[in-house]
N, C-alpha and C. Protein backbone atom coordinates (compact mmCIF):
# COMPACT_ATOMS: atom_id res chain seq x y z
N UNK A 1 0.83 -1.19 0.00
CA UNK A 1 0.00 0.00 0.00
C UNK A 1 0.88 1.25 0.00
N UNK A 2 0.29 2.50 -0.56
CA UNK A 2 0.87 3.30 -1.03
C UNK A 2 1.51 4.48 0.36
N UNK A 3 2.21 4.93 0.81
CA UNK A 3 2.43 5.34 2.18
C UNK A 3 1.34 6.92 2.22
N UNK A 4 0.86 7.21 3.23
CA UNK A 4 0.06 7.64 3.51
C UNK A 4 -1.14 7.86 2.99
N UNK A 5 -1.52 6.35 2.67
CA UNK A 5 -3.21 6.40 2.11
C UNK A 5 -4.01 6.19 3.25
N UNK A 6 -5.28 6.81 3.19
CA UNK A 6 -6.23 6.21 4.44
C UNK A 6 -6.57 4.94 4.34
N UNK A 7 -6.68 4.26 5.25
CA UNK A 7 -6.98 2.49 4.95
C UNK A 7 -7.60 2.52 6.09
N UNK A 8 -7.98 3.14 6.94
CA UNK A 8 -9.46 2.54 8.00
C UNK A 8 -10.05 3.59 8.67
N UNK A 9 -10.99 3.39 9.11
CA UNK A 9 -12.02 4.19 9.78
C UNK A 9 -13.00 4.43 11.11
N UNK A 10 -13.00 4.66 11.88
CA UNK A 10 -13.64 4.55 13.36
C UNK A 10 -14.53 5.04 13.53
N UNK A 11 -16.16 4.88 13.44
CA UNK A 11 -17.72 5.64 13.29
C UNK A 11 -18.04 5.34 14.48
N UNK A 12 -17.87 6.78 15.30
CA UNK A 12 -18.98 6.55 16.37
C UNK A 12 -20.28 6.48 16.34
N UNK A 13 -20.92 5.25 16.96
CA UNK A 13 -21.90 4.61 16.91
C UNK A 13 -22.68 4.73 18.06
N UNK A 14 -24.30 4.84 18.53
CA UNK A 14 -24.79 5.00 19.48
C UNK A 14 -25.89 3.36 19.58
N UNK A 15 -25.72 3.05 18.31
CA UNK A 15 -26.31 1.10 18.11
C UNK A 15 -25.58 0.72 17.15
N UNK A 16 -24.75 0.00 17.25
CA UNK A 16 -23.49 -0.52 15.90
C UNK A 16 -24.46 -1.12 15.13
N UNK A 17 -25.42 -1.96 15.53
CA UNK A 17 -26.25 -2.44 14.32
C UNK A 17 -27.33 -1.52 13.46
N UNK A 18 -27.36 -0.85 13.84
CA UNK A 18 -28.36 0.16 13.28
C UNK A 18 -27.57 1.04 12.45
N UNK A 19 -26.02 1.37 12.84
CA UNK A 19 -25.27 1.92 12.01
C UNK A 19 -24.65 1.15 10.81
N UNK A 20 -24.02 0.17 11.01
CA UNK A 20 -23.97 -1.15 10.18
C UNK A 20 -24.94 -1.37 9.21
N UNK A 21 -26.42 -1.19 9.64
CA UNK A 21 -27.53 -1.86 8.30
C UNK A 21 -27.29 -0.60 7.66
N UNK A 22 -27.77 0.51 8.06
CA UNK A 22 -27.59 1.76 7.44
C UNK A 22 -26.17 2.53 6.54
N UNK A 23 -24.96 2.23 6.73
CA UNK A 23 -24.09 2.29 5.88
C UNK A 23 -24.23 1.05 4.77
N UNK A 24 -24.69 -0.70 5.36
CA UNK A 24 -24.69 -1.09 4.18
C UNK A 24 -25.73 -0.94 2.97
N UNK A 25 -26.75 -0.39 3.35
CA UNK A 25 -28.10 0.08 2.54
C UNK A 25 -27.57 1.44 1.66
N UNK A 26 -26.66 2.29 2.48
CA UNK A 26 -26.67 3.59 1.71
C UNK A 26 -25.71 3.23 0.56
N UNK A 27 -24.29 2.88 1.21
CA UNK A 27 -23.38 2.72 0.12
C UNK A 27 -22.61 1.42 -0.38
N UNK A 28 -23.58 0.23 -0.11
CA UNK A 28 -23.32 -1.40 -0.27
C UNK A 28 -22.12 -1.68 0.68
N UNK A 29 -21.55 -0.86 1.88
CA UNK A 29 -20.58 -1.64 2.89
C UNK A 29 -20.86 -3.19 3.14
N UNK A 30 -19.42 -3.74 3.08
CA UNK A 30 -19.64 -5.41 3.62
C UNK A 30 -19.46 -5.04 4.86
N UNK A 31 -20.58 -5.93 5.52
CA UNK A 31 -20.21 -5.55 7.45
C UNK A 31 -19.88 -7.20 7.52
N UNK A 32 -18.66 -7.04 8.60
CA UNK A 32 -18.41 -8.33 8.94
C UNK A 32 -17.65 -8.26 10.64
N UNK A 33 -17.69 -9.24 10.82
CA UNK A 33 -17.72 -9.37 12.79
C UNK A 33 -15.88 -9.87 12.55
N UNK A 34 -15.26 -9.15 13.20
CA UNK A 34 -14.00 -8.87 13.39
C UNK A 34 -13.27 -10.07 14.64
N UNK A 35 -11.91 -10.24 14.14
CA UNK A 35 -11.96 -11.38 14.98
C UNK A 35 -12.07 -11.58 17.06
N UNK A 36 -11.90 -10.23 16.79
CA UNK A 36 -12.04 -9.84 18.48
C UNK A 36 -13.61 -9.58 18.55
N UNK A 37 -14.64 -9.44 17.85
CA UNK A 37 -15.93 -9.42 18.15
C UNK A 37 -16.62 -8.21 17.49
N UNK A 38 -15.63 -7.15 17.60
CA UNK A 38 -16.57 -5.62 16.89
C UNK A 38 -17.22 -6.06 15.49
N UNK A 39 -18.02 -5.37 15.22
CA UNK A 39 -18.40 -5.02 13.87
C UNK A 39 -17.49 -4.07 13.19
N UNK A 40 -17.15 -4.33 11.69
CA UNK A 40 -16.66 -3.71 10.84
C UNK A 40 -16.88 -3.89 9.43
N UNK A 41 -16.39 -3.12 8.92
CA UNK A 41 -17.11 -2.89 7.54
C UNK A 41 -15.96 -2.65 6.39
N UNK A 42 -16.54 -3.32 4.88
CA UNK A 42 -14.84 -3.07 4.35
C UNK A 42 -16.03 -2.24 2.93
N UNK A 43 -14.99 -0.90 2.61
CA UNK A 43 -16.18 -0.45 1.50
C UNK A 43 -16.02 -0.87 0.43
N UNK A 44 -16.93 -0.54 -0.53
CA UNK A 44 -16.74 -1.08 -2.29
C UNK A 44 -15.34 -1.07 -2.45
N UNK A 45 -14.70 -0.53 -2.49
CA UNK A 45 -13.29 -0.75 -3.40
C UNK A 45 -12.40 -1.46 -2.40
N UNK A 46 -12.60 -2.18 -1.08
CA UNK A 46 -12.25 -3.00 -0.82
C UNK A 46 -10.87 -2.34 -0.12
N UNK A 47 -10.50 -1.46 -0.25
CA UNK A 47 -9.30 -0.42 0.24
C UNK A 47 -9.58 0.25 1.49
N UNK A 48 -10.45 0.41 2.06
CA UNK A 48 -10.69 0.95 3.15
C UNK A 48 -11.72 0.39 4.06
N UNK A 49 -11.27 0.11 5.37
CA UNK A 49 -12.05 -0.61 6.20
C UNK A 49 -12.18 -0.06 7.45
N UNK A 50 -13.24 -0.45 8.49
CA UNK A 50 -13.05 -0.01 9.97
C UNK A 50 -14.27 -0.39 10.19
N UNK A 51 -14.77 0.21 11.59
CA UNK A 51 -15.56 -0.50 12.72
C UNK A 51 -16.49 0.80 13.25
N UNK A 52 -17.37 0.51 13.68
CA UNK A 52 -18.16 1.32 14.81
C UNK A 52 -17.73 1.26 16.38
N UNK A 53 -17.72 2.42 16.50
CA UNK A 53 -17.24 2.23 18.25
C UNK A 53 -18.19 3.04 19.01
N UNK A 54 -18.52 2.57 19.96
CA UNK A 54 -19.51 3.42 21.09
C UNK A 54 -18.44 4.12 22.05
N UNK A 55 -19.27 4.54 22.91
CA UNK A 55 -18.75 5.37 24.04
C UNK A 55 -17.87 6.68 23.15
N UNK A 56 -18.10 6.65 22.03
CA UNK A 56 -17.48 8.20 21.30
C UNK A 56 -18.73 9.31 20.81
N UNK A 57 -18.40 10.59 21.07
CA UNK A 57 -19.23 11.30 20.68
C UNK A 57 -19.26 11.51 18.76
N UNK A 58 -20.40 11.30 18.46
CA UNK A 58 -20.54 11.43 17.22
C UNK A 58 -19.67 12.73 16.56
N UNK A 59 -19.61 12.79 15.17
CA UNK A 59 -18.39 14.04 14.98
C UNK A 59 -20.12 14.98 14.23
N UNK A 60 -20.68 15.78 14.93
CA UNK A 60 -21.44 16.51 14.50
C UNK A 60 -20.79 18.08 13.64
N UNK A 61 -20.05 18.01 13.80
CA UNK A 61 -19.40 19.53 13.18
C UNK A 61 -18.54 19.10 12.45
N UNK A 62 -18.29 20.07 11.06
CA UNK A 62 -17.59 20.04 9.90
C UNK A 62 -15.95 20.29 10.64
N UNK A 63 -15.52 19.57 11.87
CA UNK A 63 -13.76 19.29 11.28
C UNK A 63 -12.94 18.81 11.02
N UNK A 64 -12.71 17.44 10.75
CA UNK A 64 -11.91 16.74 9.53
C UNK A 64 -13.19 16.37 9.11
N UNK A 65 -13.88 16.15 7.91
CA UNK A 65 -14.81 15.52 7.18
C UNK A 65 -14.35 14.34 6.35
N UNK A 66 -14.61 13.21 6.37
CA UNK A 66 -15.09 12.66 5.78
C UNK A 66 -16.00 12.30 4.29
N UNK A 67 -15.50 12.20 2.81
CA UNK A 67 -16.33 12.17 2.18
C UNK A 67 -16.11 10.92 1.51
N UNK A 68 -17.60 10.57 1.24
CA UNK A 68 -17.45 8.94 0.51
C UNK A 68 -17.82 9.11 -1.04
N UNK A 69 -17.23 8.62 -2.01
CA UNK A 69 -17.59 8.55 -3.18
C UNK A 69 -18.51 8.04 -3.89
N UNK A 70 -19.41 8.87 -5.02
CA UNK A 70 -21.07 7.93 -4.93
C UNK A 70 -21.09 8.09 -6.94
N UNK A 71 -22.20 7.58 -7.21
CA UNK A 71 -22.59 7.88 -8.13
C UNK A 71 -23.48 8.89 -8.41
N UNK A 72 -24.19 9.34 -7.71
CA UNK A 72 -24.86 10.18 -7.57
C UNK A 72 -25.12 11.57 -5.92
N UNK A 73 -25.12 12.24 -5.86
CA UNK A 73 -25.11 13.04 -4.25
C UNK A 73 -26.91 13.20 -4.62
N UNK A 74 -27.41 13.25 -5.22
CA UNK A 74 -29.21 13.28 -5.17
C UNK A 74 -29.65 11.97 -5.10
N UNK A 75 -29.00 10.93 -5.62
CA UNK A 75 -29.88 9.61 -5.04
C UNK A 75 -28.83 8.87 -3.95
N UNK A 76 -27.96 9.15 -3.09
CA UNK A 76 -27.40 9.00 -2.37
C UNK A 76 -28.00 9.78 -1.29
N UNK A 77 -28.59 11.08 -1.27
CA UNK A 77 -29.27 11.67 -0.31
C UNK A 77 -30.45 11.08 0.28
N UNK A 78 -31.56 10.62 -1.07
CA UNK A 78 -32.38 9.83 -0.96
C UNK A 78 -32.45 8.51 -0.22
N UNK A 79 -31.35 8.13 -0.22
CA UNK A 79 -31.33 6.61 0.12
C UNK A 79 -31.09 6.85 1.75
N UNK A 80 -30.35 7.95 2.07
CA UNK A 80 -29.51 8.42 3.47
C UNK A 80 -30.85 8.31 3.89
N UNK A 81 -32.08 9.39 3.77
CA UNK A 81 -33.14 9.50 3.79
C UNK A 81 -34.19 8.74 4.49
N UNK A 82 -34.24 7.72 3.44
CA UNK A 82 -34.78 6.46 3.58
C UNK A 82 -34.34 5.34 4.82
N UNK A 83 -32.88 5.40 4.99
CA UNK A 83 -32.71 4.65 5.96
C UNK A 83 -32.41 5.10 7.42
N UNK A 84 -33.11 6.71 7.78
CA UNK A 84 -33.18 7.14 9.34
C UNK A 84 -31.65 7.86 9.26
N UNK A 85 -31.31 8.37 8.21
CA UNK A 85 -30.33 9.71 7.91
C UNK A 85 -31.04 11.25 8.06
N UNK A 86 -30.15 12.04 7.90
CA UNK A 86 -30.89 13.57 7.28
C UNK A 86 -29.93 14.38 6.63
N UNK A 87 -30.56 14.57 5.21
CA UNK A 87 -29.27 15.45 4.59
C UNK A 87 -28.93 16.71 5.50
N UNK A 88 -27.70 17.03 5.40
CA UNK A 88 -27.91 18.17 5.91
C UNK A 88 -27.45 19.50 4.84
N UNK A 89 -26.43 19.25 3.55
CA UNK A 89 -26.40 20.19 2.30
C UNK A 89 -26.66 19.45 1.28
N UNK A 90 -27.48 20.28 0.51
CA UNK A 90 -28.34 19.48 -0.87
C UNK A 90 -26.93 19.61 -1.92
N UNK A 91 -27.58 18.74 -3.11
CA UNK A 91 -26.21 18.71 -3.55
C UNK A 91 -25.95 19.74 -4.35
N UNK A 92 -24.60 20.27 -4.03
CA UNK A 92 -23.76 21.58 -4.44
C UNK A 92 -23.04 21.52 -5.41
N UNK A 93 -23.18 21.86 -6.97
CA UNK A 93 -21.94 21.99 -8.11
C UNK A 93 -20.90 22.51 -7.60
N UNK A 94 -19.77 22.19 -8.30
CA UNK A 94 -18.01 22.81 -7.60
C UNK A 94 -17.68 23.13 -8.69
N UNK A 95 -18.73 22.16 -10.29
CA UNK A 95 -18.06 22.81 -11.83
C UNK A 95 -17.25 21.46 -11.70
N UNK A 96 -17.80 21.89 -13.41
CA UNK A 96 -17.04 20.63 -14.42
C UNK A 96 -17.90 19.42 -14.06
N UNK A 97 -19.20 19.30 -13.74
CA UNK A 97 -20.01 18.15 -12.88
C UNK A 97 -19.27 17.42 -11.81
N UNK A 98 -18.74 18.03 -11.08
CA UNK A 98 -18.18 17.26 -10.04
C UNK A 98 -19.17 18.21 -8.90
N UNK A 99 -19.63 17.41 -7.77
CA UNK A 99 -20.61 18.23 -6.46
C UNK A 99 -20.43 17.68 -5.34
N UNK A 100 -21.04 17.78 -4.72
CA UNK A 100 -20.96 17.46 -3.02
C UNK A 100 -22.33 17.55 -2.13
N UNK A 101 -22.36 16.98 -1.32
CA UNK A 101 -23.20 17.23 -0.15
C UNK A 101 -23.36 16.44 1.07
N UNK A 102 -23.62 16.91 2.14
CA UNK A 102 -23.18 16.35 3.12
C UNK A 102 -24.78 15.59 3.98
N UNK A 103 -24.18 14.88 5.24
CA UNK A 103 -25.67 14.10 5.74
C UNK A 103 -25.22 13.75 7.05
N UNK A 104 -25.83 13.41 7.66
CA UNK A 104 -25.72 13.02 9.40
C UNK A 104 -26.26 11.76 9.29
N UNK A 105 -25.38 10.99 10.14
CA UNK A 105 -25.87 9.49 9.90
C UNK A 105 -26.97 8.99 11.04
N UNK A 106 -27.11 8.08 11.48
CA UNK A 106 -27.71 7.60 12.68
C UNK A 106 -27.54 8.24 13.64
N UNK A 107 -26.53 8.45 13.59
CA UNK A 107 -25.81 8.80 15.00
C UNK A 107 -25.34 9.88 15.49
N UNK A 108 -25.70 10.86 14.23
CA UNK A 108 -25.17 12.33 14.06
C UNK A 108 -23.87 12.59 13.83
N UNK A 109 -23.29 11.66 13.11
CA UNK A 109 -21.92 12.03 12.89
C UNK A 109 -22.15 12.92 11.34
N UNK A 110 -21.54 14.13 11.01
CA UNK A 110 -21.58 14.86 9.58
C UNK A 110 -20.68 13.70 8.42
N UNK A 111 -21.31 13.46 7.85
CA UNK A 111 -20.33 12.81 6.60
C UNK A 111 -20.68 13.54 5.41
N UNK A 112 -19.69 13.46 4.37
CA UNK A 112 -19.98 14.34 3.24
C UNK A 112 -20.00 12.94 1.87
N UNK A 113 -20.27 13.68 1.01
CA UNK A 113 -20.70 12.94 -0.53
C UNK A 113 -20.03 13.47 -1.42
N UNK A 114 -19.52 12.87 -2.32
CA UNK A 114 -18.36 13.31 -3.54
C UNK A 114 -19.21 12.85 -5.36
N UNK A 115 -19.28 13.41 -6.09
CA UNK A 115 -19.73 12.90 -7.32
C UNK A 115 -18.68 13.49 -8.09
N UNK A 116 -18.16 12.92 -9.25
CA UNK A 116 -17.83 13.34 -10.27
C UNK A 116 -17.97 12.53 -11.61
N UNK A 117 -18.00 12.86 -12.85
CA UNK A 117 -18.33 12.45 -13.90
C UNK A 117 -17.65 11.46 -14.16
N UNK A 118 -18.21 10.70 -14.87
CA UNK A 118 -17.90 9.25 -15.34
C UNK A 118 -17.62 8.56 -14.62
């Protein structure tokens, strides 16, 4: 692996399973039970993985953000939606069709959304 790529992730969680169904519904995460017992999750491209942890306060404010890569930030909102999310910025052009927008998960942590063409 390439030296300083991100390769895992720590979501504070207030019900790991409720966070778990809900990342795998929004953006197809594999959740799988880790060999010490946590739940964790490895995303589509298989490059980045991590776990839900309790006893952490959700990251409600924009400071390091988080953004996950989608095919869409309007039917990615929708789906957030649907599974006990809330957008919190609709999706924003940056130009050249590339946009953004951000959402609060279960648990109120801010995560953001990335689109770009093709």
């Amino acid at each position: 692996m390439p030296h300083g790529k991100i390769c895992y992730v720590e979501i504070p969680a207030t019900n790991v399973e409720a966070s778990a169904a809900f990342y795998a519904a929004v953006f197809g995460w594999k959740i799988r039970q880790r060999g010490d017992g946590a739940r964790a999750f490895d995303d589509e491209s298989g490059y980045v993985s991590g776990a839900w942890v309790l006893g952490r306060s959700p990251a409600r404010d924009a400071g390091m953000l988080t953004y996950v890569m989608v095919d869409s930030v309007d039917a990615s909102l929708l789906k957030v939606a649907a599974e006990g999310g809330e957008a919190v910025t609709p999706r924003t052009d940056i130009g050249a069709g590339t946009a953004y927008g951000t959402f609060r998960d279960p648990a109120g942590n801010l995560v953001g959304l990335y689109e770009e063409p093709g």
